[in-house]
Protein backbone atom coordinates (compact mmCIF):
# COMPACT_ATOMS: atom_id res chain seq x y z
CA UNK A 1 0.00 0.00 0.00
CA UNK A 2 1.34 3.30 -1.56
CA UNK A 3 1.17 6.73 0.82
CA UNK A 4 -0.39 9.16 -2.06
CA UNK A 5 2.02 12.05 -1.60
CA UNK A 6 5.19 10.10 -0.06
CA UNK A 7 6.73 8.93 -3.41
CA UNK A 8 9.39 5.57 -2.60
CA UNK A 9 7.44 4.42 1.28
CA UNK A 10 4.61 2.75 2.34
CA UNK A 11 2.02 2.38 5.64
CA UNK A 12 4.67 0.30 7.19
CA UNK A 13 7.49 2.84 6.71
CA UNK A 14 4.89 5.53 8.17
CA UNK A 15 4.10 3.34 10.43
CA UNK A 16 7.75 2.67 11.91
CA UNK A 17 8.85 6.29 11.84
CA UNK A 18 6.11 7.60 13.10
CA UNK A 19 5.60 5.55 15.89
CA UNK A 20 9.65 5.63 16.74
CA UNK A 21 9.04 9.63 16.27
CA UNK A 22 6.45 9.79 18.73
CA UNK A 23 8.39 7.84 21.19
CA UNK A 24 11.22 9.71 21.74
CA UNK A 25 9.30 13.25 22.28
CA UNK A 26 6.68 11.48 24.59
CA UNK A 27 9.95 9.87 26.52
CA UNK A 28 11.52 13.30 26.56
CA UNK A 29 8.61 15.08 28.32
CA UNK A 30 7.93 12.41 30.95
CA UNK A 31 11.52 12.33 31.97
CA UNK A 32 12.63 16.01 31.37
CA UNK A 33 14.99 15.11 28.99
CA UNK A 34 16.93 18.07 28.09
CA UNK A 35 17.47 19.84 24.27
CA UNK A 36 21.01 17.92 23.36
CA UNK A 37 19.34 14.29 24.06
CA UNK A 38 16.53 15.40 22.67
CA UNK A 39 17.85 16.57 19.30
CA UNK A 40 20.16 13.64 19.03
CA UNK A 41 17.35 10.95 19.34
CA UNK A 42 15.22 12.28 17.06
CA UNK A 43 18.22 13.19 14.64
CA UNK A 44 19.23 9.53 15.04
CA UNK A 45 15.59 8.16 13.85
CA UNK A 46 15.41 9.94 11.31
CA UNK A 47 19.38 8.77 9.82
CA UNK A 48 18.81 5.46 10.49
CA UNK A 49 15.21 5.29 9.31
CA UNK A 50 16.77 6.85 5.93
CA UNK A 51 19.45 4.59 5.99
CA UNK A 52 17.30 1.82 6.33
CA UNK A 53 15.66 2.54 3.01
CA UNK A 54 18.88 3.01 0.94
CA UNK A 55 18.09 6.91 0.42
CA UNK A 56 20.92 9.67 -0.34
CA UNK A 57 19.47 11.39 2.73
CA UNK A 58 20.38 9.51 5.05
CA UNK A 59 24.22 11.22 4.69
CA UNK A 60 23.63 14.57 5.00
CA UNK A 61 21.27 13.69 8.23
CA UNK A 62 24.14 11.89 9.55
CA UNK A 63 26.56 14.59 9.40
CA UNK A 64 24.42 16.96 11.49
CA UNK A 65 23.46 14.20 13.88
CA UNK A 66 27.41 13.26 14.43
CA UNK A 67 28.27 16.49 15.39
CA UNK A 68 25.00 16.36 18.57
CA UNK A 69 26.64 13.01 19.08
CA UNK A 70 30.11 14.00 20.03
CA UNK A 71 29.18 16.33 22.03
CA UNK A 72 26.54 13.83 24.27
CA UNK A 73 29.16 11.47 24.24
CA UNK A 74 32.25 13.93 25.41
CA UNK A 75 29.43 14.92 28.40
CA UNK A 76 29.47 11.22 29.40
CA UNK A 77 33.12 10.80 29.15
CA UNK A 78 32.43 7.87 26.25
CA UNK A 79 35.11 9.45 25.01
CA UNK A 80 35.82 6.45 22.65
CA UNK A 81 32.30 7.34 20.95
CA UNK A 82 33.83 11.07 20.69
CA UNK A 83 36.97 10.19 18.98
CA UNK A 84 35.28 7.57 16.84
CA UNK A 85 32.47 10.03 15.51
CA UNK A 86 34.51 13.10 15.13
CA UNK A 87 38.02 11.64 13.40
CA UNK A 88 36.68 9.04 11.81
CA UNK A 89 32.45 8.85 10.80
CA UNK A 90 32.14 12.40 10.08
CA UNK A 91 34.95 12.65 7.47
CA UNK A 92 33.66 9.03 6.42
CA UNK A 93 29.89 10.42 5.66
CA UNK A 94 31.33 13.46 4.26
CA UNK A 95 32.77 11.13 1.78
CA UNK A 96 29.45 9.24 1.59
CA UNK A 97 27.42 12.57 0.89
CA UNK A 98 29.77 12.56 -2.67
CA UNK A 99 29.93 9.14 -3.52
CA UNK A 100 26.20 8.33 -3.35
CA UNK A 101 25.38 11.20 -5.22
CA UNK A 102 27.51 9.83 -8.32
CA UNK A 103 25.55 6.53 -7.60
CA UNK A 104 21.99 7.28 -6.97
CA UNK A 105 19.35 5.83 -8.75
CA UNK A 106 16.27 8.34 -10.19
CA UNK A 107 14.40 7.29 -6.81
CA UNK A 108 17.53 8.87 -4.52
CA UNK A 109 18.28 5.50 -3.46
CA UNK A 110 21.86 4.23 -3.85
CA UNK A 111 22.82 2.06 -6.78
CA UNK A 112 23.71 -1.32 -4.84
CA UNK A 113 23.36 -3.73 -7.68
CA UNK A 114 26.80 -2.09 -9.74
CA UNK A 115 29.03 -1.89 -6.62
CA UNK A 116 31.33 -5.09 -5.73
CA UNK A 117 34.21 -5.17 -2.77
CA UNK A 118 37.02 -7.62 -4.09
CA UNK A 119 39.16 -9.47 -1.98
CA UNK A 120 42.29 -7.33 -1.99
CA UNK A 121 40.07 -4.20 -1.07
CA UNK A 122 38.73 -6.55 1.51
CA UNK A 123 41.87 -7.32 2.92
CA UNK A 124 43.37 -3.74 3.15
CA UNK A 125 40.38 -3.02 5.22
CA UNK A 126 40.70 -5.34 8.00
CA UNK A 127 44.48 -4.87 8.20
CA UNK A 128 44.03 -1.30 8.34
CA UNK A 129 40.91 -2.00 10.60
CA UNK A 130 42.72 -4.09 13.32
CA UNK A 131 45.63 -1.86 13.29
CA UNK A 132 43.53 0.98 14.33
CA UNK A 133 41.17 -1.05 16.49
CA UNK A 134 44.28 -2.36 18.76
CA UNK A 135 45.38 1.57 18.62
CA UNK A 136 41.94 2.86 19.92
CA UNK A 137 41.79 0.50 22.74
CA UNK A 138 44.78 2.00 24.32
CA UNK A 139 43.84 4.98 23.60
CA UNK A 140 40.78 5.39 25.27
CA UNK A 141 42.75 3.69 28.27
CA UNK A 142 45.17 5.89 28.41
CA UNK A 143 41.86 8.72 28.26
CA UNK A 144 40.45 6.57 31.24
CA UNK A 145 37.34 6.27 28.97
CA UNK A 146 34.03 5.22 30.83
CA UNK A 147 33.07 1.66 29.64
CA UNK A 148 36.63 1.02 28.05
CA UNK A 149 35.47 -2.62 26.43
CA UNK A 150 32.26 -1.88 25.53
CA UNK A 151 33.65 1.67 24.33
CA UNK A 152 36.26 -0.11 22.00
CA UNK A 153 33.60 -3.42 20.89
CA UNK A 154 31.33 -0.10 19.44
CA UNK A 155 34.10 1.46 17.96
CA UNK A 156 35.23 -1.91 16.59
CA UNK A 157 31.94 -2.97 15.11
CA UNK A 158 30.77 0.64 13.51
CA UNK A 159 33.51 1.17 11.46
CA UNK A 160 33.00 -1.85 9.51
CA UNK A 161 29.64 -1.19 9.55
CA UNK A 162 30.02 2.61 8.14
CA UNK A 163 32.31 0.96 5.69
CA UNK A 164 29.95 -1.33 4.58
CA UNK A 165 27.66 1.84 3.97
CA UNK A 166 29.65 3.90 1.84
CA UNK A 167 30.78 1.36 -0.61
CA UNK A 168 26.81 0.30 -0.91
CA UNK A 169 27.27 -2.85 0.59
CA UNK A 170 23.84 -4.50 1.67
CA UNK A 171 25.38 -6.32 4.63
CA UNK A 172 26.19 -2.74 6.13
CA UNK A 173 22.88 -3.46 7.64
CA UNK A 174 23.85 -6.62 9.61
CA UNK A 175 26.77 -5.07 11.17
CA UNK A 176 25.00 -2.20 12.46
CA UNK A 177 22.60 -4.43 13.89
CA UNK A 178 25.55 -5.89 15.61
CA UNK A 179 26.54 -2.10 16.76
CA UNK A 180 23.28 -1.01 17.84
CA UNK A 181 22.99 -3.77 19.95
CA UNK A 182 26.42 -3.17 21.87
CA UNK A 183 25.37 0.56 22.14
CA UNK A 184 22.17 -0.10 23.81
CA UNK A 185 23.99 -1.97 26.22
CA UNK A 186 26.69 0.99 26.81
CA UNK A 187 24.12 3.94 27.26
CA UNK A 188 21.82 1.51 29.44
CA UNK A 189 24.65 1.51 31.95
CA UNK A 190 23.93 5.20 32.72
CA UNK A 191 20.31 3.90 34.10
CA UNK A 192 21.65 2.17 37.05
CA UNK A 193 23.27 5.51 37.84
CA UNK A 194 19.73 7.20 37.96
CA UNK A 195 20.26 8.87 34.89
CA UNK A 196 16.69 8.32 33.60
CA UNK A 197 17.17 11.61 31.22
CA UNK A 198 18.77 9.08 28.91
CA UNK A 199 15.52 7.00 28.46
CA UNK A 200 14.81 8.39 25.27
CA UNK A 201 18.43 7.50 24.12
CA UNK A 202 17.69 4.17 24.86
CA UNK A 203 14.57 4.12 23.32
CA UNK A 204 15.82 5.66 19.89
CA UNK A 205 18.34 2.35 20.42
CA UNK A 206 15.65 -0.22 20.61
CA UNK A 207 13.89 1.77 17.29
CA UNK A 208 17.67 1.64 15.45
CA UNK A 209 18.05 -2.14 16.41
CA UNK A 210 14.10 -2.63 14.34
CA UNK A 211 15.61 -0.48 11.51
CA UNK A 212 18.59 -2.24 10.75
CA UNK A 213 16.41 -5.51 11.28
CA UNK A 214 14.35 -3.69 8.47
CA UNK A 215 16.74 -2.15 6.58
CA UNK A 216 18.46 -5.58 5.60
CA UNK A 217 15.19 -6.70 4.03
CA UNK A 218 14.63 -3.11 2.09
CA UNK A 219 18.22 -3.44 1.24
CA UNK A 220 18.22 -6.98 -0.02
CA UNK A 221 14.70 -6.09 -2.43
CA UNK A 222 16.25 -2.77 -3.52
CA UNK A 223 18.90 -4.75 -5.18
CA UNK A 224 16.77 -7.17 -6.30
CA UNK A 225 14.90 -4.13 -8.08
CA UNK A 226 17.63 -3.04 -9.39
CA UNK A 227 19.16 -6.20 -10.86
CA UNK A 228 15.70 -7.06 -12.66
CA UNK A 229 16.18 -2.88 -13.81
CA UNK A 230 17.65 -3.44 -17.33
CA UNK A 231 18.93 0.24 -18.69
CA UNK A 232 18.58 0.16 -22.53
CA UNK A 233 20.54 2.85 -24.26
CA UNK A 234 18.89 4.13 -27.61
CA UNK A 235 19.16 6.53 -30.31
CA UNK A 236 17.33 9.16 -28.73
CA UNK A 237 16.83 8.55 -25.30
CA UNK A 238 16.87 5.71 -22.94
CA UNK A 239 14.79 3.97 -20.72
CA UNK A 240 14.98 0.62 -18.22
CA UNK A 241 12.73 -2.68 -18.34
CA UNK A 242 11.86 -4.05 -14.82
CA UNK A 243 9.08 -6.01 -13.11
CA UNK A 244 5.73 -4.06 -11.71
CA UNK A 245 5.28 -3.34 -7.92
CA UNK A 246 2.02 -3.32 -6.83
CA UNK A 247 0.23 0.18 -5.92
CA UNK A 248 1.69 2.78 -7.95
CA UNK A 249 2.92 1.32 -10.65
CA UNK A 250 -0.16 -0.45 -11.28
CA UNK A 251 -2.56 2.71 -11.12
CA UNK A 252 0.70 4.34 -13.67
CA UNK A 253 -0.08 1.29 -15.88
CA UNK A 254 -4.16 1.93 -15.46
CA UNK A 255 -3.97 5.56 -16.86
CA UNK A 256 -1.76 4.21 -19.91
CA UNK A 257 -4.46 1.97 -20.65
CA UNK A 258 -7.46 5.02 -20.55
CA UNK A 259 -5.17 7.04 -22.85
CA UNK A 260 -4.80 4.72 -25.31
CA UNK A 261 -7.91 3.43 -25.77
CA UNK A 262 -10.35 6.17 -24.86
CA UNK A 263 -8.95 8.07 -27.69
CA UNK A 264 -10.70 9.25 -30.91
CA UNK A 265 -10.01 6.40 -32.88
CA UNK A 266 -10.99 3.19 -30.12
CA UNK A 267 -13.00 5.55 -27.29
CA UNK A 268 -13.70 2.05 -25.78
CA UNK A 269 -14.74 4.03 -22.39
CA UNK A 270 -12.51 2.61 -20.13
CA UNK A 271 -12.98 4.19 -16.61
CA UNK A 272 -10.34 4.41 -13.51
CA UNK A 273 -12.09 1.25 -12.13
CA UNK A 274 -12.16 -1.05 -15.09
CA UNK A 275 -8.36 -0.14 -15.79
CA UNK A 276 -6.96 -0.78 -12.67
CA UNK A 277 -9.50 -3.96 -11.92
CA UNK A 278 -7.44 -5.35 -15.35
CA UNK A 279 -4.00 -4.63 -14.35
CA UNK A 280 -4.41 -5.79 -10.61
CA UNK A 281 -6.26 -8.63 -12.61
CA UNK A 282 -3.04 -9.48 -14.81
CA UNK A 283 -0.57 -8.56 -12.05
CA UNK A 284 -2.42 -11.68 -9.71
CA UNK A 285 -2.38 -14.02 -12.80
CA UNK A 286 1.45 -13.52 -13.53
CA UNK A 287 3.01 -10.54 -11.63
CA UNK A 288 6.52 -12.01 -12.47
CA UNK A 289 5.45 -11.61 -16.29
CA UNK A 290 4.22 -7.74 -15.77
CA UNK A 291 6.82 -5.76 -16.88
CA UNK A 292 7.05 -1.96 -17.03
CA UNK A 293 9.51 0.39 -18.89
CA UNK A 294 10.96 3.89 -17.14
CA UNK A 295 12.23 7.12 -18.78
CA UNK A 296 15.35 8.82 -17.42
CA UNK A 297 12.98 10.41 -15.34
CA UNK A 298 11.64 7.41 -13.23
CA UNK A 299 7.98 7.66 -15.07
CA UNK A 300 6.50 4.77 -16.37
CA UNK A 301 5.91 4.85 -20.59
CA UNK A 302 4.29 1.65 -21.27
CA UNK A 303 3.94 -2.22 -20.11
CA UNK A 304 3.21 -5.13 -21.24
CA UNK A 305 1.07 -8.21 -19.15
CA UNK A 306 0.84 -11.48 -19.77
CA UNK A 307 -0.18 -15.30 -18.12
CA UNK A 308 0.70 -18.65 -18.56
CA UNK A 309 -1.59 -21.39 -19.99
CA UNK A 310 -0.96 -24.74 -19.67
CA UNK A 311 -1.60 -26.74 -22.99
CA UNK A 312 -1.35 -30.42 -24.82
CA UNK A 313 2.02 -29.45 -26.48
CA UNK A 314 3.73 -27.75 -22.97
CA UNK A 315 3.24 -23.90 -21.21
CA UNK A 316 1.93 -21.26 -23.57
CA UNK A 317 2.76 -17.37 -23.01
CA UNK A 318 -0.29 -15.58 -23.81
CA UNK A 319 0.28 -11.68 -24.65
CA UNK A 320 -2.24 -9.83 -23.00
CA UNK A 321 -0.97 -6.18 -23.64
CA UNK A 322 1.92 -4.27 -25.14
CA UNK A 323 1.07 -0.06 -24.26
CA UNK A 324 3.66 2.32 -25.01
CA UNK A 325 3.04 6.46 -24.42
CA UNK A 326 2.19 8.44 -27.99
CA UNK A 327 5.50 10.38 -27.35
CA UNK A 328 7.38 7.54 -27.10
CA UNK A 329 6.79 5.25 -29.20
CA UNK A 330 9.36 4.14 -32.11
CA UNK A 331 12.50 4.16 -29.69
CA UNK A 332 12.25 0.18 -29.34
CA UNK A 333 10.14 0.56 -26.06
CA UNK A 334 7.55 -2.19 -27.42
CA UNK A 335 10.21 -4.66 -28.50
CA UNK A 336 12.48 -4.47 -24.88
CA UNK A 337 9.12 -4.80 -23.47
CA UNK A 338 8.00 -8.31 -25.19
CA UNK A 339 11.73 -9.50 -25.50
CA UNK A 340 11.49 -9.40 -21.68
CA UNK A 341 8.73 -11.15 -21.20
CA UNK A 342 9.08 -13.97 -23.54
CA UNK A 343 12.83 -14.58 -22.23
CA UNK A 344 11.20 -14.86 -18.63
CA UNK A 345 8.54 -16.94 -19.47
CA UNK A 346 10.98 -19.00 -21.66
CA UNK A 347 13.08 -19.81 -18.99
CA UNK A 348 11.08 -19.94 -16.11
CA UNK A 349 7.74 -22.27 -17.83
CA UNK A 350 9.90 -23.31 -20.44
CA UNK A 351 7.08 -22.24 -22.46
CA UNK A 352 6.60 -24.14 -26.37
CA UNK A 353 4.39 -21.24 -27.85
CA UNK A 354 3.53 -17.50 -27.75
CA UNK A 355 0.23 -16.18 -28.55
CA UNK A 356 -1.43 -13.15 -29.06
CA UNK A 357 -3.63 -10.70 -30.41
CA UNK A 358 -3.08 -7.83 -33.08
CA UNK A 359 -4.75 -5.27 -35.17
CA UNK A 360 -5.36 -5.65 -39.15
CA UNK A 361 -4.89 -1.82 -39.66
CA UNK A 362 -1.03 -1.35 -39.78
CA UNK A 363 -1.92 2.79 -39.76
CA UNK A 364 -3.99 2.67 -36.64
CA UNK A 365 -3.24 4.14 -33.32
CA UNK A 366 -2.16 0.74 -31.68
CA UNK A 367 0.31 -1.99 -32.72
CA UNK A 368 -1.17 -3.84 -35.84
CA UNK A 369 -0.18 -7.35 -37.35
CA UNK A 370 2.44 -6.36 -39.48
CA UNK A 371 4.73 -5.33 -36.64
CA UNK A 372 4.19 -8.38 -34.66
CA UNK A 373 5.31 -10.55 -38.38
CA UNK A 374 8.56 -8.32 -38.43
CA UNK A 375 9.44 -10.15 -35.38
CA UNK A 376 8.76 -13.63 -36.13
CA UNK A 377 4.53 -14.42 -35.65
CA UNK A 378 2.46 -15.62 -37.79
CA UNK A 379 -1.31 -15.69 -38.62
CA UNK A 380 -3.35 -18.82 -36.95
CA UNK A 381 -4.88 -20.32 -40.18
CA UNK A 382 -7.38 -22.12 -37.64
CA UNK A 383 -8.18 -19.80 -35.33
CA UNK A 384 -9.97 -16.26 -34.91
CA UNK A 385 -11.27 -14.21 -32.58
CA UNK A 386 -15.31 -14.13 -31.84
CA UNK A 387 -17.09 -11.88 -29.53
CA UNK A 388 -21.04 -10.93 -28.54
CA UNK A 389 -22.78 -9.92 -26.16
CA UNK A 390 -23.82 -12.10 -23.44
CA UNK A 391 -27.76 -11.71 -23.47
CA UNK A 392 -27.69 -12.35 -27.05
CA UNK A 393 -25.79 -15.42 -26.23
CA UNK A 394 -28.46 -16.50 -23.23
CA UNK A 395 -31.37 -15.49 -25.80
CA UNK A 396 -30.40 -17.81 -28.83
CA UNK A 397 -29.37 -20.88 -26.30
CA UNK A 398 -32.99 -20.87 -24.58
């Protein structure tokens, strides 16, 4: 379920942020929590809410929310959190802000699909990592830092995990899970010293720990998205193939279908009902063979839908629809669009036949035979279409 005017989340998303949100300001009042915690937990929903859902925001959020960090942290003498945030994350997220804005998809979300960490990258990292690690511990000794192990485990498990992040690594999500759970445990200490102004800390913890637990799922279907997102380059412009989502994409698909055939030439009266009852139709039949194709822009241009029917000789595709936009038609939109779906079908039913229906008029406004023969069909000589209407039918059988 789509939120209308929140482009990219859903009830669940407003659901979890607003709930995590409400939280931390109705913590803050009951325990008098002052501005600095307050700021800071609701600075730290928001980042890690962002983060969660793979979107560019999420670094420029972080940046401001390091800086309310150190400074809670330096309070507290956590002065491991202090050095780790201030040296180290905010020049890392700086860094982040730049390199997921040259990889960004047209949704803001980071391209995850084209980024891969090989082994000898892999390796520097943990040299350098356990270098600095050992370093930090005494450090933060030698600082007589409050907490020292759990101090140095937090320091020792986010950097991996902020790693993880900037290179657009799904499994960032996993080792902040790890983190969030060893920080919980640090600022809880501060209870048993009757420090109940930290409440709401704890509570934005507990939210951060659901995130990440979230996160690894949005993570793990936004790069499934994006490897079923196939960007074809053309002469004049280009565009992407890639499955259907339910909600907005389907009601996208529904107004293609009124504007093609409510126009001068078909004005078959289709209504905002009836067009979205057939694509939700299609998309339950065979929602793996309901494809959709983008502009640079993110819009959707056309789709095709299709189903499966089982027959004597083996799996038959049956082409449903193939709707492309007026204004873009003739770039090779159609084509990318059926080529996709008969590949999928082809090797997921292993399907023997394609079928479909076409258009005698090869100058009408829709795609007629004669495009579908370029390609490689052919006329049934035994088959044709009938149609009537159904009391006529019920009539003449009585």
């Amino acid at each position: 379920m789509k939120l209308k005017n929140w482009k990219g989340y859903n009830i669940i998303d407003a659901i979890l942020l607003g709930s995590g949100l409400i939280t931390i300001i109705v913590t803050s009042v009951i325990f008098n929590a002052n501005w600095l915690i307050i700021v800071n937990s609701l600075l730290g929903i928001l980042c890690v809410f962002m983060q969660a859902k793979g979107k560019i925001a999420t670094q420029f959020i972080g940046i401001i929310w390091f800086v309310f960090y150190c400074f809670m942290s330096y309070q507290q003498k956590y002065y491991g959190e202090t050095i780790l945030y201030a040296t180290i994350m905010i020049p890392l997220y700086i860094y982040g802000v730049i390199h997921w804005l040259a990889n960004r998809d047209k949704k803001d979300n980071v391209v995850i699909v084209k980024n891969k960490i090989n082994t000898i990258e892999l390796a520097i990292f943990i040299s350098i990592w356990s270098i600095v690690s050992i370093g930090v511990f005494f450090l933060l000794k030698v600082l007589n830092t409050a907490q020292l192990w759990l101090s140095t485990i937090a320091f020792c498990t986010m950097l991996p995990s902020v790693y993880l992040l900037i290179r657009r690594n799904k499994w960032n999500q996993l080792l902040f899970l790890i983190n969030d759970v060893v920080l919980f445990i640090l600022w809880q200490t501060l209870l048993y010293k009757g420090n109940y102004v930290f409440i709401p800390i704890l509570c934005y913890q507990v939210f951060q720990i659901i995130y990440d637990i979230y996160g690894l799922f949005e993570w793990i279907k936004l790069e499934k998205q994006q490897n079923q997102s196939k960007i074809i380059k053309g002469d004049k412009m280009n565009f992407s193939i890639c499955l259907v989502s339910r909600g907005g994409d389907l009601a996208c698909c529904a107004k293609i279908l009124r504007e093609i055939y409510n126009n001068n030439v078909l004005n078959e009266g289709w209504t905002e009902e009836t067009s979205l009852n057939t694509c939700k139709f299609f998309y339950k039949q065979n929602k793996d063979l309901f494809f959709i194709a983008k502009d640079e822009n993110n819009n959707i241009i056309g789709f095709t839908y299709s189903f499966i029917k089982p027959w004597s000789n083996g799996n038959m595709l049956m082409i449903e629809e193939i709707s492309v936009l007026e204004n873009f038609r003739k770039h090779g939109i159609a084509k990318a669009l059926l080529l996709a779906v008969v590949s999928k079908a082809k090797e997921k039913y292993k399907i023997t036949n394609v079928c479909g229906e076409a258009y005698h008029d090869k100058n009408a406004d829709w795609i007629p035979f004669d495009w579908y023969k370029r390609i490689g069909f052919s006329k049934n000589k035994e088959l044709f279409i009938i149609e009537a209407e159904p009391q006529k039918i019920i009539d003449s059988l009585k």
